[in-house]
Protein backbone atom coordinates (compact mmCIF):
# COMPACT_ATOMS: atom_id res chain seq x y z
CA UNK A 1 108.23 84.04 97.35
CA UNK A 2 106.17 84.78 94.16
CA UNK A 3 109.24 84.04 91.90
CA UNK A 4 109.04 80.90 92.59
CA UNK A 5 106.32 80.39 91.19
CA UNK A 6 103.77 77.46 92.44
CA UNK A 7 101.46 76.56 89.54
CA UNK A 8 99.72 74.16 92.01
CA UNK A 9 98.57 76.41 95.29
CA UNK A 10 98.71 74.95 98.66
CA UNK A 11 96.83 77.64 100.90
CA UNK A 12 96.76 76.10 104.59
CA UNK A 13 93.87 77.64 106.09
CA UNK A 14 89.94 77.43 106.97
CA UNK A 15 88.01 77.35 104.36
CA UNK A 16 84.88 76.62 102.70
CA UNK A 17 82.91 76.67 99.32
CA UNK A 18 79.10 77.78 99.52
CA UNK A 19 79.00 77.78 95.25
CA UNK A 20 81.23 75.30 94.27
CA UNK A 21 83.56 76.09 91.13
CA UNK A 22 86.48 74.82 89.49
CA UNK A 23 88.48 78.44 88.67
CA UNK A 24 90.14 76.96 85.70
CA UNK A 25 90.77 78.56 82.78
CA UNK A 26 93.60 78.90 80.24
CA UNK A 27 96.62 81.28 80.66
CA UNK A 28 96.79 84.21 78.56
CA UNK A 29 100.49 84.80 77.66
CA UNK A 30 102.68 87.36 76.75
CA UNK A 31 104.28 87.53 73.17
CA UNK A 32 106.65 84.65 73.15
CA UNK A 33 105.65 82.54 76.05
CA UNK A 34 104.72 79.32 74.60
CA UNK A 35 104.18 75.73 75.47
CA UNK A 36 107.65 75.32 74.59
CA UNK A 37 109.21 78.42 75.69
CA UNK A 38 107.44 79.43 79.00
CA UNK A 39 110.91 80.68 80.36
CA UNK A 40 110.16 83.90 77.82
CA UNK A 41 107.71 87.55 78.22
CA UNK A 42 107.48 89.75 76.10
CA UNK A 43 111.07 91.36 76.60
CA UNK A 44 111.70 89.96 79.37
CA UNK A 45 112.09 86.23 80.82
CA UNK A 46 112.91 83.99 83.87
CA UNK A 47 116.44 85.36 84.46
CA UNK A 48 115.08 88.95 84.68
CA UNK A 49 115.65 90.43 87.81
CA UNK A 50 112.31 91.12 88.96
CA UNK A 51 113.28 93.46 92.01
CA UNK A 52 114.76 95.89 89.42
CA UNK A 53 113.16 95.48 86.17
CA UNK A 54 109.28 95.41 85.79
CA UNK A 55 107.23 95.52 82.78
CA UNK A 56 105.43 98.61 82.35
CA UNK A 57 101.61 97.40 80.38
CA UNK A 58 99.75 100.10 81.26
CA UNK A 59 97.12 97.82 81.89
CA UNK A 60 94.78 98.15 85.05
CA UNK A 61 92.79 95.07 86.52
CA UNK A 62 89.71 96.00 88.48
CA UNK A 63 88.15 93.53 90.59
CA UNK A 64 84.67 94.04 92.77
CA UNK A 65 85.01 92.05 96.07
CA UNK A 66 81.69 91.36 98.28
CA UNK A 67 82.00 90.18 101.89
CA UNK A 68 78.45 88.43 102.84
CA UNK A 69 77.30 85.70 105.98
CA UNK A 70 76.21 82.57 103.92
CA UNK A 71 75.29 78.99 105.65
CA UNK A 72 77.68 76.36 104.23
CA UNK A 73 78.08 72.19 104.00
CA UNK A 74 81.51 71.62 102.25
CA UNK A 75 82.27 68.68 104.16
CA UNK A 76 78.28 68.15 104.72
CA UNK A 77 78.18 69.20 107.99
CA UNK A 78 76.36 72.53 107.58
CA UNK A 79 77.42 75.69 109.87
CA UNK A 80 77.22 79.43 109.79
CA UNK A 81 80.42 81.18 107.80
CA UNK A 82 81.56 84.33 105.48
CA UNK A 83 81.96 84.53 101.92
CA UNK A 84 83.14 86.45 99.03
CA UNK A 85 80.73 87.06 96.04
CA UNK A 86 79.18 84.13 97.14
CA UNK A 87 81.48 81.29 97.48
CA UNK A 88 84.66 80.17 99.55
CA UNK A 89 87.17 80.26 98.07
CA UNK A 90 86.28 83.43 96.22
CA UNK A 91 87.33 84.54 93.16
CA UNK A 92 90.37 84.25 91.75
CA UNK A 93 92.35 87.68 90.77
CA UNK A 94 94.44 87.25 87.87
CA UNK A 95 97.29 90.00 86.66
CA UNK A 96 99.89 89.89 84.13
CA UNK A 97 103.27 90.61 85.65
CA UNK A 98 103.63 94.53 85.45
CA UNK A 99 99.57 95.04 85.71
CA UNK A 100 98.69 97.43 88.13
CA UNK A 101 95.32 96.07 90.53
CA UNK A 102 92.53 97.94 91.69
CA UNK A 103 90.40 95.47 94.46
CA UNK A 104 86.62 97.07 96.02
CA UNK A 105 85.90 95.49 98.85
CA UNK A 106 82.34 96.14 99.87
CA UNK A 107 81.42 94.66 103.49
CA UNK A 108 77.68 93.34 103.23
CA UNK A 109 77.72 91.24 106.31
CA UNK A 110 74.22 91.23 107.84
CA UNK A 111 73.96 88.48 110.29
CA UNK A 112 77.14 89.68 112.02
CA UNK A 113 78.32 93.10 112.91
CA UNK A 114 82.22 92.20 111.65
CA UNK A 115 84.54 94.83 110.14
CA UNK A 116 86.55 93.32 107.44
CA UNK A 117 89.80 93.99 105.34
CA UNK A 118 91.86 92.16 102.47
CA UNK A 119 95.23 91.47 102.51
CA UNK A 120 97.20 90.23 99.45
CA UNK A 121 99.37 88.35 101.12
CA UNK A 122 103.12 88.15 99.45
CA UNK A 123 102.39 91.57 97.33
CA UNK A 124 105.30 93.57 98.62
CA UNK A 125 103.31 96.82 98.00
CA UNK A 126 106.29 98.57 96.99
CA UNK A 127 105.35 102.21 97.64
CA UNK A 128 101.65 100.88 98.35
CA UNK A 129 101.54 100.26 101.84
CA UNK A 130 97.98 101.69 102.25
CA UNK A 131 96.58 98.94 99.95
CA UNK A 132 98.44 96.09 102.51
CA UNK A 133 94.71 95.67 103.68
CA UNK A 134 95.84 95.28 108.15
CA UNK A 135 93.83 96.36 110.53
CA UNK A 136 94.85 98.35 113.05
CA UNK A 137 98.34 99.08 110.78
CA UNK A 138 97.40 100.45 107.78
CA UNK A 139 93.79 100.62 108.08
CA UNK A 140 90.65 100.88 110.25
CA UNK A 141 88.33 97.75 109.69
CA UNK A 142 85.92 98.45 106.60
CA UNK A 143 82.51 98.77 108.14
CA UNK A 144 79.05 96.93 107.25
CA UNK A 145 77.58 98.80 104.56
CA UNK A 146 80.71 100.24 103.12
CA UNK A 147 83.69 99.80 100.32
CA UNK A 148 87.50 100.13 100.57
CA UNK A 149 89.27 99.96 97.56
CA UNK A 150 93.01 99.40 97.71
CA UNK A 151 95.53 100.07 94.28
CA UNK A 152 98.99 98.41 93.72
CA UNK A 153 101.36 97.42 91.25
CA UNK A 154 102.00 93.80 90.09
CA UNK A 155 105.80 93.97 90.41
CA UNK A 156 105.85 90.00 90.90
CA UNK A 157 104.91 87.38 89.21
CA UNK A 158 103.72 84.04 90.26
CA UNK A 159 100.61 82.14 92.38
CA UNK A 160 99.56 83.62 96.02
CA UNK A 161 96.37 84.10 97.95
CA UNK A 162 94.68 87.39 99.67
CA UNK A 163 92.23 86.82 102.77
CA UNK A 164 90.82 88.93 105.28
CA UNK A 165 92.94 90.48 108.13
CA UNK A 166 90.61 91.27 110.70
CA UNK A 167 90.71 89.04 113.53
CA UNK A 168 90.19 85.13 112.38
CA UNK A 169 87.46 85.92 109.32
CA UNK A 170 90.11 84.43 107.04
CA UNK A 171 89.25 81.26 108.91
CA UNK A 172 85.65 81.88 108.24
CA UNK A 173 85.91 81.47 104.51
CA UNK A 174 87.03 85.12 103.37
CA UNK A 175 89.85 84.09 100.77
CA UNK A 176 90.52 83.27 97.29
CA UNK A 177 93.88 83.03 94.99
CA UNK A 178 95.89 85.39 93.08
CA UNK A 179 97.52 84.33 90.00
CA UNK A 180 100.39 86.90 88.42
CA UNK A 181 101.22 86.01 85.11
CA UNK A 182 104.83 85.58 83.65
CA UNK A 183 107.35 83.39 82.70
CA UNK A 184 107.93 80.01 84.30
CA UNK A 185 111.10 78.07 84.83
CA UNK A 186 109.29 74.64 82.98
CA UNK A 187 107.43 74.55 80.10
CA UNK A 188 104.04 73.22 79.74
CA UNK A 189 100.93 73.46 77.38
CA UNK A 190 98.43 74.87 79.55
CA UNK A 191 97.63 76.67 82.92
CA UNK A 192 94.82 75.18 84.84
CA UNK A 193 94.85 76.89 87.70
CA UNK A 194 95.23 77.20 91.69
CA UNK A 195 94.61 74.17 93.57
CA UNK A 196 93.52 75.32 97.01
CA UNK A 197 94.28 72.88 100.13
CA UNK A 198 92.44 74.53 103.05
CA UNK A 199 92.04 73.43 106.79
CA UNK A 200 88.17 73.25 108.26
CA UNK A 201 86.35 72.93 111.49
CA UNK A 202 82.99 72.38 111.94
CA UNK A 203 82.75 75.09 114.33
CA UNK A 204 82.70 78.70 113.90
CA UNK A 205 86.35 80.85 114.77
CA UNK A 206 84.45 82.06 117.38
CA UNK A 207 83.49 78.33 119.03
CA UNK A 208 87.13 77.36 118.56
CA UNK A 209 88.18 80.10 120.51
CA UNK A 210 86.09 79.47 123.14
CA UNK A 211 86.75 75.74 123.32
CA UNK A 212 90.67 76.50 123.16
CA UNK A 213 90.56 79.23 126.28
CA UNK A 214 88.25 77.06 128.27
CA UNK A 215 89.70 74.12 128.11
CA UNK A 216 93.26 75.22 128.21
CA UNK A 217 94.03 73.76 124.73
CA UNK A 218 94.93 74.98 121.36
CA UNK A 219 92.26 75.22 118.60
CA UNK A 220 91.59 72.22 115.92
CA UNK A 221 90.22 71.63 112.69
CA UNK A 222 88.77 68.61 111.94
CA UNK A 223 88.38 68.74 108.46
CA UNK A 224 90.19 69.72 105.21
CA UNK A 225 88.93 71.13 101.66
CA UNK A 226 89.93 70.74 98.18
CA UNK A 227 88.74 73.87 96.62
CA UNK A 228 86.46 74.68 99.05
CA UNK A 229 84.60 71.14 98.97
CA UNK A 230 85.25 67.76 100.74
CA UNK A 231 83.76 64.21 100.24
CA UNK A 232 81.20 63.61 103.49
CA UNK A 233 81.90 59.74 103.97
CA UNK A 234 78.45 59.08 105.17
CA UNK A 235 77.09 60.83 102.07
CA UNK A 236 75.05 58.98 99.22
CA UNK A 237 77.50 56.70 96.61
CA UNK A 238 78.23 56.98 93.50
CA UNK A 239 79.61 60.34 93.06
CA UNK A 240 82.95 60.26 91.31
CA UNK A 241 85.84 63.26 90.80
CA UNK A 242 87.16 63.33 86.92
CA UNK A 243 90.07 64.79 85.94
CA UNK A 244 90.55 65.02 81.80
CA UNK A 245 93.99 64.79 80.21
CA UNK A 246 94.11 65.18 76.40
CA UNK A 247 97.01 63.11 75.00
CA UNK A 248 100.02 64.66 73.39
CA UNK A 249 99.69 67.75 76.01
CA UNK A 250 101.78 68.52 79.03
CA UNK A 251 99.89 70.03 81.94
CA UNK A 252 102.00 71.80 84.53
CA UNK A 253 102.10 70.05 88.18
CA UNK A 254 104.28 70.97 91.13
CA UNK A 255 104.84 67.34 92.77
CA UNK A 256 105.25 67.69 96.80
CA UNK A 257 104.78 64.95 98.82
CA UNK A 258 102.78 65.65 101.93
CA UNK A 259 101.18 63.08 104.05
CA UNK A 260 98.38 65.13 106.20
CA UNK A 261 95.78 64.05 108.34
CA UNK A 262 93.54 65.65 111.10
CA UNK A 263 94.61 65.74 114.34
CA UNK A 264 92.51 66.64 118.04
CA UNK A 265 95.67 65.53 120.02
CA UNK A 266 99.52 66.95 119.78
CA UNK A 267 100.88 65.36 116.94
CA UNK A 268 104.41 65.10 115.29
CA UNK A 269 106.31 64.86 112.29
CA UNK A 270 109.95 63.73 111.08
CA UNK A 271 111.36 66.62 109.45
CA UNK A 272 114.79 65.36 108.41
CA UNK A 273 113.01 64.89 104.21
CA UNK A 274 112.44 68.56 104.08
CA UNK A 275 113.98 69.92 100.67
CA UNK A 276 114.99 73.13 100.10
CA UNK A 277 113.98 75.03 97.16
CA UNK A 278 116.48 76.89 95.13
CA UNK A 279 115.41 80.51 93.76
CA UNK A 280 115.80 80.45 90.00
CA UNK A 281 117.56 84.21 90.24
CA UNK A 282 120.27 84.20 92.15
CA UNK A 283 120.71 87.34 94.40
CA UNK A 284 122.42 87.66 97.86
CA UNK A 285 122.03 90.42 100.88
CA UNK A 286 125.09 93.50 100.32
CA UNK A 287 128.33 91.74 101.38
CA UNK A 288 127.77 91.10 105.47
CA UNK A 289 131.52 92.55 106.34
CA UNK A 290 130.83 95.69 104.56
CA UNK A 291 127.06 96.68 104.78
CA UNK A 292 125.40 99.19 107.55
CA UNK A 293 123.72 96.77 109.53
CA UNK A 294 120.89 96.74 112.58
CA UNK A 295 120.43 94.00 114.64
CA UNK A 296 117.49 93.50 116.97
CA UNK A 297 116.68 89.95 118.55
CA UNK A 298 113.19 88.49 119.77
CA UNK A 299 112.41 86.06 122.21
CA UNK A 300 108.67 83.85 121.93
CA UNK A 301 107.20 82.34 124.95
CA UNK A 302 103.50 81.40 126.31
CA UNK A 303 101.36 83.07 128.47
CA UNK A 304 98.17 82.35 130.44
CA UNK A 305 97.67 78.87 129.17
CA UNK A 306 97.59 79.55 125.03
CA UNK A 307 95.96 82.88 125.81
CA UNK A 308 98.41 84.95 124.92
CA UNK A 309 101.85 84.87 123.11
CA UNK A 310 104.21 86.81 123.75
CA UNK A 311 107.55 88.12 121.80
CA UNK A 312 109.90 89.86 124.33
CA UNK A 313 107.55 89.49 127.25
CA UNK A 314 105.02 91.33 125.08
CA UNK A 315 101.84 90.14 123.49
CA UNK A 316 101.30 92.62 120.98
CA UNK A 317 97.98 94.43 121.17
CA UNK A 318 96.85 97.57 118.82
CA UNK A 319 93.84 99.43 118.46
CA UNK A 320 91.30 98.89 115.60
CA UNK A 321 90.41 102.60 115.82
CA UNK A 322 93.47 104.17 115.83
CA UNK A 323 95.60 102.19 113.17
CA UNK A 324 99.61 102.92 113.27
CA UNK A 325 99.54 104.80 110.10
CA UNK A 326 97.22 107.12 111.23
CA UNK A 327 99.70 107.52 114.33
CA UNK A 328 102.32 108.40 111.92
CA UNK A 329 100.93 110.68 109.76
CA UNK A 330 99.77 112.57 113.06
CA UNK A 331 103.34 112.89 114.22
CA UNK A 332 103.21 109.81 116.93
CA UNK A 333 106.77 109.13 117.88
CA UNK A 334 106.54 107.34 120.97
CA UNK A 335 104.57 103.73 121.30
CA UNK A 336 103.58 101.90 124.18
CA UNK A 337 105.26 98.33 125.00
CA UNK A 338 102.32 96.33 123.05
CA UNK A 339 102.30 98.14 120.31
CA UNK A 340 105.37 96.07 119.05
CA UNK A 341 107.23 98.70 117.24
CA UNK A 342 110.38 98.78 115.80
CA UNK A 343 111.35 101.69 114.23
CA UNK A 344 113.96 101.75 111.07
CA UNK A 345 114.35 105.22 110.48
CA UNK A 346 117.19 104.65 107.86
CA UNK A 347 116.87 103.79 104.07
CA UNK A 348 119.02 100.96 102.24
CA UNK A 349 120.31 99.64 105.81
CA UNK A 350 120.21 95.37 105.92
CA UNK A 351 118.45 95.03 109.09
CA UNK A 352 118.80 91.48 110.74
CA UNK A 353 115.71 89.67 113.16
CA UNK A 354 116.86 86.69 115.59
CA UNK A 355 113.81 85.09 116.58
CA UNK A 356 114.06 82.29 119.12
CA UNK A 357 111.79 80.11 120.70
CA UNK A 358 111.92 77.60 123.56
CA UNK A 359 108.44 75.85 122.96
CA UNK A 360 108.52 73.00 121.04
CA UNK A 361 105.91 74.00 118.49
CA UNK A 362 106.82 75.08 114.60
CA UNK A 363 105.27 78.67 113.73
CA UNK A 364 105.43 79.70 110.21
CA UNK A 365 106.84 83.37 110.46
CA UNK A 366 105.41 86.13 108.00
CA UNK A 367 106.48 89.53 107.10
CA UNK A 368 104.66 91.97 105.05
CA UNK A 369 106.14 94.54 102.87
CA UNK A 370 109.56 92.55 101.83
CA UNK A 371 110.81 89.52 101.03
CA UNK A 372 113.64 88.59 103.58
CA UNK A 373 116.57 86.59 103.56
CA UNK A 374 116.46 83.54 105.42
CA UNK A 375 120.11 83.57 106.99
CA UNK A 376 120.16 81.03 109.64
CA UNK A 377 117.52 78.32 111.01
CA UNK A 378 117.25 75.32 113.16
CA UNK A 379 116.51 73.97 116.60
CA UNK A 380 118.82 74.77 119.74
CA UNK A 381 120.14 78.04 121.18
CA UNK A 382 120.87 80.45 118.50
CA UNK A 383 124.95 81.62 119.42
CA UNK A 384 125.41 85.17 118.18
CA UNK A 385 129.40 85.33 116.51
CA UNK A 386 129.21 81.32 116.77
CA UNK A 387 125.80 80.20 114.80
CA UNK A 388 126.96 80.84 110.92
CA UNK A 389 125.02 83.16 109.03
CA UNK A 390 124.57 81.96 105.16
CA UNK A 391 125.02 85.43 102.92
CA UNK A 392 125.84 83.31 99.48
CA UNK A 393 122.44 83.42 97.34
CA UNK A 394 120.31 82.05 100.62
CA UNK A 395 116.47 81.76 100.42
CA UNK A 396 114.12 84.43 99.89
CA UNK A 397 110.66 83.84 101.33
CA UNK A 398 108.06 86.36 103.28
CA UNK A 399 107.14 82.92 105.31
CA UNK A 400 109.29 81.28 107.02
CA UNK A 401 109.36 78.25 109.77
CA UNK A 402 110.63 79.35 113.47
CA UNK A 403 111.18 75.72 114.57
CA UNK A 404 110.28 74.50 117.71
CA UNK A 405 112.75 75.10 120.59
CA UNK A 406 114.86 76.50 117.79
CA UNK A 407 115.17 79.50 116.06
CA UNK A 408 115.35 82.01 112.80
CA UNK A 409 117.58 84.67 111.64
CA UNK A 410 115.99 86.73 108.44
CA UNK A 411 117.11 89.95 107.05
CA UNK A 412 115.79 92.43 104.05
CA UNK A 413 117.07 95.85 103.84
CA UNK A 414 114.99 98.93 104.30
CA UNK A 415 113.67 99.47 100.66
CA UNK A 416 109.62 99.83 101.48
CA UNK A 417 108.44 102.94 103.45
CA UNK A 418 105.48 101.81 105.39
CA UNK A 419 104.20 100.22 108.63
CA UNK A 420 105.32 96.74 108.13
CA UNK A 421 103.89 93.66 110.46
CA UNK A 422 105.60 90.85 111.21
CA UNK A 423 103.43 88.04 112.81
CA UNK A 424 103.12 83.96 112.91
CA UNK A 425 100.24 83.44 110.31
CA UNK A 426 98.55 80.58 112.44
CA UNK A 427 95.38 83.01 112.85
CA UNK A 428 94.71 82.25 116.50
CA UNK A 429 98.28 82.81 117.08
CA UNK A 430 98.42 86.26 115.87
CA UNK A 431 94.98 87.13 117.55
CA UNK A 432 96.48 86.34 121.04
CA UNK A 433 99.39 88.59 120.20
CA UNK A 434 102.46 86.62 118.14
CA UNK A 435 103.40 89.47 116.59
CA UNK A 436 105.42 93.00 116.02
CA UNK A 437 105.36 96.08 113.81
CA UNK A 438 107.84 98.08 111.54
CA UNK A 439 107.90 101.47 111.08
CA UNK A 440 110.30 101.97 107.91
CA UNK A 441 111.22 105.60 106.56
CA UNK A 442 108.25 107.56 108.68
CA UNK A 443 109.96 110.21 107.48
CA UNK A 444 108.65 109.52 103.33
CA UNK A 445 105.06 107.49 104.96
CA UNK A 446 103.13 110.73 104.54
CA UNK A 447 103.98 111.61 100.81
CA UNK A 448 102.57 107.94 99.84
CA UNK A 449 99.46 107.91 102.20
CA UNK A 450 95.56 109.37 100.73
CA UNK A 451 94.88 110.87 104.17
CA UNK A 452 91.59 111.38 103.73
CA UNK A 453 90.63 108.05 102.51
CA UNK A 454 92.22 107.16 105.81
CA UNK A 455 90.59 109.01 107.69
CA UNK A 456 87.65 108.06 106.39
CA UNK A 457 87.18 104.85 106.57
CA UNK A 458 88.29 105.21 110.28
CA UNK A 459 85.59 107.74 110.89
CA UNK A 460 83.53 105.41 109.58
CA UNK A 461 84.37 102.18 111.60
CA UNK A 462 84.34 104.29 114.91
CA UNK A 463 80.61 105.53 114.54
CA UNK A 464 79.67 101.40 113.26
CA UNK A 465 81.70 100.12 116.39
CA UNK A 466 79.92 102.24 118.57
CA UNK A 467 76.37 102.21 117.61
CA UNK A 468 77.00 98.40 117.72
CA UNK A 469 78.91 98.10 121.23
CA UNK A 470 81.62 96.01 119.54
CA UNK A 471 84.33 95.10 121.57
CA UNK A 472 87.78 94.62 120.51
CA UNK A 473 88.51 91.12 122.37
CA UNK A 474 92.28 90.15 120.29
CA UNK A 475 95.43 91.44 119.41
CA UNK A 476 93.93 94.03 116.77
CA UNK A 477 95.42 92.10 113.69
């Protein structure tokens, strides 16, 4: 959740940095937000409810995005990889709370015939759900040699990330942070920015997922970044990291203790010190007795030896060419079995998602569109009546964990019209099919969809894919 807002940014991902750079800078801040009264904006402050009450600045934030191949050595180990404007991570987008955003996204790849896309990931797009950046949902892939631009409205505040959503090129380098400003539950003098934790391999997505289907094992990075950049042990001594603190100041610093390491091998992890965070605005799902309610429950399981996973015997697999809002605008009612949809043809109803899973392995859950309640979760058989459901003021997240041999009850009501996916946000996961798709409201899609730019941008990815002989060979998101 963006509310909550993390001034230190841990992004778990691949990663690298081809132009090093620190990305700090100082904060600018609203009338009244000080070092010593950061709870305060403008007219607003921390016990604003955000979901109702937005600041209108009538400011727009335009930011010009270029995906290229680059050859890389964050860790020193040098190997092929994709970039934005140059360096991984890329730049960081910064907003006041209330801003609205305006991203280009120009694909310039030349080494490799990819499509590409950019997700903000967290950004509810309330209203926006063209500018959610998924292929085959909301969008054909953006092809080499031309720019998508997606619009949307800063109605949160707090630190996130965007990255690519086409295929694994998020694990290729193509992310960077977003940085909403507003008020802040603790005061502090100064801002200094996202720190970006990032998983790395020293092979390519592609030679990962090669390694993991022929050997019958899931993928593994063998490296991690700070920033984009790691310390190569057998590199030359005497370099030293400096961090400056000016006494008399405060600098802000979220303090969560993680012990991490790489692994090749299974590994494991005691997760009885987990702590639960507390949202600073306290706001609960409509009363359980009393609201309209839908209920749908999902079941994950393995197929084929970590080729494929599957939610309700179904590995979910859609078409880069023919994206489900294009389906929806062209009157598409009926879906096939991997497509994955659920359809939620009713506005303000609290819809409620039992996920379970008997493998033993964690997978952090993501939804775009909403923020959910998280209303039950833990390990063992989920008992529908029996298992209690937590309604008072539980935890708002769009990530959540589906423990292992456990499971996860969320719910959000049916506020966003859009096509919504729901997917576990390990990338090779999702490319072998952990995933499913909303339809909210198709009824009101069409009156918030540019049709042309749509169609567009599909019309061009078809005649790229073709002249190319690409070949879709995942999931489609």
């Amino acid at each position: 959740m963006l509310k909550l807002r993390s001034l230190v940014a841990a992004l778990l991902l691949s990663a690298i940095s081809a132009s090093p750079t620190s990305n700090l800078y100082p904060r600018d801040a609203c009338a009244g937000n000080t070092a010593t009264t950061r709870s305060q904006w403008c007219n607003y402050s921390v016990d604003t409810d955000y979901t109702t009450q937005i600041p209108d600045t009538g400011v727009t934030r335009e930011y010009w995005l270029e995906i290229t191949d680059v050859v890389v050595s964050p860790d020193g180990f040098t190997r092929p990889a994709i970039a934005i404007n140059g360096s991984i991570p890329g730049p960081t987008l910064v907003a006041d709370w209330g801003d609205t955003v305006v991203v280009h996204v120009s694909n310039k790849l030349t080494t490799s015939t990819n499509g590409t896309s950019i997700h903000f990931h967290g950004i509810r797009q309330r209203h926006s759900n063209q500018a959610d950046g998924v292929v085959s949902i909301t969008q054909c892939p953006t092809a080499v040699g031309e720019t998508e631009t997606y619009r949307w409205r800063a109605e949160q505040y707090g630190t996130t990330w965007y990255h690519s959503h086409f295929a694994v090129q998020a694990w290729e380098g193509v992310y960077g942070a977003i940085v909403i400003n507003g008020p802040a539950t603790a005061n502090y003098d100064e801002d200094l920015g996202p720190l970006i934790l990032s998983d790395w391999s020293r092979q390519t997505a592609d030679q990962l997922a090669y390694y993991s289907k022929r050997h019958l094992l899931p993928p593994f990075q063998d490296s991690g970044l700070i920033n984009g950049v790691n310390v190569n042990p057998n590199g030359a001594g005497g370099k030293r990291h400096t961090v400056k603190f000016e006494a008399g100041k405060q600098s802000p610093f979220d303090r969560h203790r993680r012990r991490s390491r790489p692994h090749r091998a299974p590994s494991c992890s005691d997760e009885s010190e987990h702590r639960t965070i507390v949202p600073h605005v306290k706001k609960s799902p409509k009363d359980l007795a009393n609201a309209q309610k839908s209920f749908q429950s999902v079941a994950l399981a393995l197929q084929n030896n970590f080729y494929a996973w599957t939610l309700n015997s179904t590995s979910t697999e859609v078409d880069w060419r023919n994206p489900t809002l294009t389906q929806v605008l062209n009157g598409q009612t009926t879906f096939e079995r991997n497509d994955g949809v659920i359809e939620l043809p009713n506005a303000n109803v609290v819809f409620y998602l039992v996920i379970h899973s008997l493998l033993p392995i964690p997978h952090p859950v993501h939804l775009h569109g909403h923020d959910f309640f998280v209303l039950a979760q833990g390990t063992g058989v989920y008992l529908p009546g029996i298992t209690k459901l937590n309604s008072n003021n539980p935890l708002r997240r769009d990530t959540a964990i589906l423990p292992g041999t456990g499971y996860l009850v969320i719910g959000f009501e049916t506020d966003n019209p859009g096509t919504w996916l729901l997917h576990c946000h390990i990338g090779f996961h999702v490319t072998q099919g952990f995933a499913l798709q909303f339809i909210e409201r198709r009824s009101e899609i069409p009156g918030i969809t540019d049709a042309g730019a749509l169609n567009k941008t599909c019309a061009d990815w078809r005649a790229y894919q073709d002249a190319n002989g690409i070949h879709q060979d995942d999931s489609g998101v």
